[in-house]
Protein backbone atom coordinates (compact mmCIF):
# COMPACT_ATOMS: atom_id res chain seq x y z
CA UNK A 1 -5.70 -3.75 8.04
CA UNK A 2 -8.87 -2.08 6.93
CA UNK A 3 -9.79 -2.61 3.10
CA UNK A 4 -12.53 -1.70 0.90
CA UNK A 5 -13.23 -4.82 -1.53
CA UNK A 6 -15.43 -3.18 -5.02
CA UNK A 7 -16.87 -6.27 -6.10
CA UNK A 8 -18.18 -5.98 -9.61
CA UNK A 9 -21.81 -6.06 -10.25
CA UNK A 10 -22.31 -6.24 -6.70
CA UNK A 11 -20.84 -2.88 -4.87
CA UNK A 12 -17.87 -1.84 -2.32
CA UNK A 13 -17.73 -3.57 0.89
CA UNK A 14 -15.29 -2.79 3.86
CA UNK A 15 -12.60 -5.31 4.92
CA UNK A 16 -11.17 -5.59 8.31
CA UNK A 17 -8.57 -8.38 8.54
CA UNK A 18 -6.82 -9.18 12.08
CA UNK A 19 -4.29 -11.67 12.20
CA UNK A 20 -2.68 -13.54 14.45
CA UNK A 21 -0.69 -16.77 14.86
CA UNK A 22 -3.63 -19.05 14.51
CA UNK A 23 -6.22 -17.26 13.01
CA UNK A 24 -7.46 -14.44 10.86
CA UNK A 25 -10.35 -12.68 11.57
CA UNK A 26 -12.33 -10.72 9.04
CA UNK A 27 -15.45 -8.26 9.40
CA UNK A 28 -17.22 -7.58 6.14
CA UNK A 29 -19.39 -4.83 6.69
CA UNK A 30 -19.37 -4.79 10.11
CA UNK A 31 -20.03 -8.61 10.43
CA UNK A 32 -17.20 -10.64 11.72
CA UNK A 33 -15.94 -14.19 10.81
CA UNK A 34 -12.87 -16.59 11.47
CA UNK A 35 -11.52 -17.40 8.46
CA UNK A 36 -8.29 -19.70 7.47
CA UNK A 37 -7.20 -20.77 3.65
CA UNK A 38 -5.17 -22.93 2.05
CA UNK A 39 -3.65 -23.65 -1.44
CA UNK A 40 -4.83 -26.85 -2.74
CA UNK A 41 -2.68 -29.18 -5.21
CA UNK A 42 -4.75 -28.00 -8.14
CA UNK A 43 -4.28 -24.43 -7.56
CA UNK A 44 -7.88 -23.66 -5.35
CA UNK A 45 -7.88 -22.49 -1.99
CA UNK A 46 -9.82 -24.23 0.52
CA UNK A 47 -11.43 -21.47 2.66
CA UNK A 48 -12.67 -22.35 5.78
CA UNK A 49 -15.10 -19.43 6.93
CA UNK A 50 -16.44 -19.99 10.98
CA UNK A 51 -15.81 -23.98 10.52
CA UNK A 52 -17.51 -23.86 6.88
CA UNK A 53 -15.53 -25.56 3.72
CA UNK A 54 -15.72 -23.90 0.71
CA UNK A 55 -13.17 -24.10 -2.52
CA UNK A 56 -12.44 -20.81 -4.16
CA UNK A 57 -10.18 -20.39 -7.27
CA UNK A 58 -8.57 -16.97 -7.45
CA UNK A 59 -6.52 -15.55 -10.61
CA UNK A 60 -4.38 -12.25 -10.05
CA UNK A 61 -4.80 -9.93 -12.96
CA UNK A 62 -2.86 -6.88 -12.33
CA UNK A 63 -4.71 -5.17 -9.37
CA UNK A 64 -7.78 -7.01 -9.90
CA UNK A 65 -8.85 -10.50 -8.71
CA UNK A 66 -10.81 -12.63 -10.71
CA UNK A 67 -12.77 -15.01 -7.84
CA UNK A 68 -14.30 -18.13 -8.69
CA UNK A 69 -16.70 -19.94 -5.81
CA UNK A 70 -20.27 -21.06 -5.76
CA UNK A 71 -20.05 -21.47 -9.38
CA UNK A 72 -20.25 -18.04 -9.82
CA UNK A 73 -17.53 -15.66 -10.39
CA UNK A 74 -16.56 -12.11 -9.59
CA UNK A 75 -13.89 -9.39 -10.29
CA UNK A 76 -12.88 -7.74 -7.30
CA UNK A 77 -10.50 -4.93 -6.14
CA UNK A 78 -9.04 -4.25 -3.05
CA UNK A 79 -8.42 -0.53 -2.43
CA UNK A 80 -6.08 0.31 0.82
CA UNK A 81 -6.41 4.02 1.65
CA UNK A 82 -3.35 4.36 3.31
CA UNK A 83 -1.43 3.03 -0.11
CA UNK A 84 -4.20 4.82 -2.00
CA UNK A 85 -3.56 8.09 -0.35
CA UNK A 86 0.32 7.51 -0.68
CA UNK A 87 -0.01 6.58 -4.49
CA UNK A 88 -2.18 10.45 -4.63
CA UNK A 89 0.78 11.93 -2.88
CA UNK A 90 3.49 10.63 -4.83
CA UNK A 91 2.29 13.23 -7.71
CA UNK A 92 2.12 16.09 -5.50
CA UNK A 93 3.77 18.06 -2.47
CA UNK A 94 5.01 14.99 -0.25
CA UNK A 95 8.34 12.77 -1.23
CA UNK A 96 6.48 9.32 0.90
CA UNK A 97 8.52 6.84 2.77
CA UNK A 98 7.84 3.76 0.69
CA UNK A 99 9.13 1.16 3.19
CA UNK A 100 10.52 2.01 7.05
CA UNK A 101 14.14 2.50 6.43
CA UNK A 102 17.04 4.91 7.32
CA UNK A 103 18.48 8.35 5.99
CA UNK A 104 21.09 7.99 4.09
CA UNK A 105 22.05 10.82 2.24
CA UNK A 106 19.81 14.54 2.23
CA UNK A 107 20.80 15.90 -1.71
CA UNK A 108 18.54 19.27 -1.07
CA UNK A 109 18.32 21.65 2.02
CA UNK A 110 15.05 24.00 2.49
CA UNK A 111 14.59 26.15 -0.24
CA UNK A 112 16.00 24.50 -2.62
CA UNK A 113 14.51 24.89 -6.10
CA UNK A 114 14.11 20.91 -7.80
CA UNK A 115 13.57 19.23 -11.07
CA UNK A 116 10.86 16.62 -11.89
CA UNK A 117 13.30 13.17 -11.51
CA UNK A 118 16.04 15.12 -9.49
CA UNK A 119 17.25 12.63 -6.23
CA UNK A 120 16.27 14.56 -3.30
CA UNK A 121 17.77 11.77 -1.21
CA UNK A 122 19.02 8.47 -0.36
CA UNK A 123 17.32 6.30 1.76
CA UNK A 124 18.19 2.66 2.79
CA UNK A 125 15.37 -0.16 3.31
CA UNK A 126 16.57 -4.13 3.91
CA UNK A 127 19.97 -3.50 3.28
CA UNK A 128 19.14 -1.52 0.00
CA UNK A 129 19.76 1.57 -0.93
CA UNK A 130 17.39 3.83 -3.11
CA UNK A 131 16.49 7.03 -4.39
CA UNK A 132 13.69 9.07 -3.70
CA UNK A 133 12.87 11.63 -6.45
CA UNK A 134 10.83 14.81 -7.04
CA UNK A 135 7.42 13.96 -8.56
CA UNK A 136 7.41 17.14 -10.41
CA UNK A 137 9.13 20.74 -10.62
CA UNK A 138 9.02 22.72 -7.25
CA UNK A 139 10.75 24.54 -3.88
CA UNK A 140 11.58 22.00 -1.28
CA UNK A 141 9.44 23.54 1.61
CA UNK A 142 10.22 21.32 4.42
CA UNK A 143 12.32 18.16 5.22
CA UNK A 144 11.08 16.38 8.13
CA UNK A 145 14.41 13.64 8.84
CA UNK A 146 17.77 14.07 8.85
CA UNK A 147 20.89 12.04 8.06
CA UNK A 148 20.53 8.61 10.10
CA UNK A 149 17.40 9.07 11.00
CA UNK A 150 14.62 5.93 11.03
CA UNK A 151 11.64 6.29 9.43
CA UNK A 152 8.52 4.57 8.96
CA UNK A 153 6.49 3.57 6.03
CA UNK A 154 4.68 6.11 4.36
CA UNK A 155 6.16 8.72 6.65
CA UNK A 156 6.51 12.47 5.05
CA UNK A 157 10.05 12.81 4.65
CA UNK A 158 10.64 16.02 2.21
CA UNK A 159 7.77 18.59 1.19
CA UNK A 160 7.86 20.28 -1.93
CA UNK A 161 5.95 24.28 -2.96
CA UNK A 162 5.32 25.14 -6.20
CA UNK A 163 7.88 26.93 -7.88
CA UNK A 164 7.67 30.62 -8.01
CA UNK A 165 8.47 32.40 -11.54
């Protein structure tokens, strides 16, 4: 997973976090360390980074993390451009698979002129059905699944045009 961590006061750094059944690994700017935490009684972390002990208080504040460690602190925010770039689309052209999941239901064919809000289809996720809307008024251009078909996240499922007068 490849992150980019703006660190108040300090600049943006990129993330790279590999995990496996042991061990994370993380490369900050291109430099890589091991790295394994874990929550302490008192609500710290201990955060072992390449077999060095440090405790680390974090508090969750929306999307932001307030990060407390070598008596200093720090606001930081991870951006994810994949999620990024799917939060962009969701107020344009592309109806975005949020989760992998299966067609349920298609509620517009090609062509189709739509209303900001209108259910363009049915989708089902973990045994949960939902509704994918139109983020705005427009033509559906292209749909890219049909009925039963399994997706993946963030896949393009429908495609809207503007709307012609």
């Amino acid at each position: 997973m490849s992150l980019t961590a703006e660190v108040a006061g300090v600049g943006n750094s990129e993330v790279e976090l590999v995990r496996d059944a042991s061990v994370a690994r993380i490369q900050i700017d291109g430099v890589p360390y091991r790295v394994a935490s874990s929550l302490q009684t008192d609500g710290s972390h201990e955060v072992v980074l390449d077999d060095r002990k440090y405790s680390v208080r974090v508090v969750q504040r929306g999307d932001k993390a307030l990060v407390h460690a070598f008596g200093r602190a720090w606001t930081v925010v991870l951006h994810d451009p994949v999620r990024d770039a799917s939060a962009a689309a969701d107020a344009s052209d592309a109806c975005i698979a949020p989760m992998p999941g299966t067609v349920v239901e298609l509620r517009v064919a090609a062509g189709d002129a739509v209303a900001a809000g209108q259910v363009l289809m049915v989708i089902e996720s973990m045994k949960m059905q939902m509704n994918l809307e139109a983020a705005r008024d427009g033509v559906v251009a292209e749909i890219n699944c049909a009925r039963g078909e399994v997706f993946d996240r963030d896949a393009v499922l429908i495609r809207l045009a503007p709307k012609e007068d």
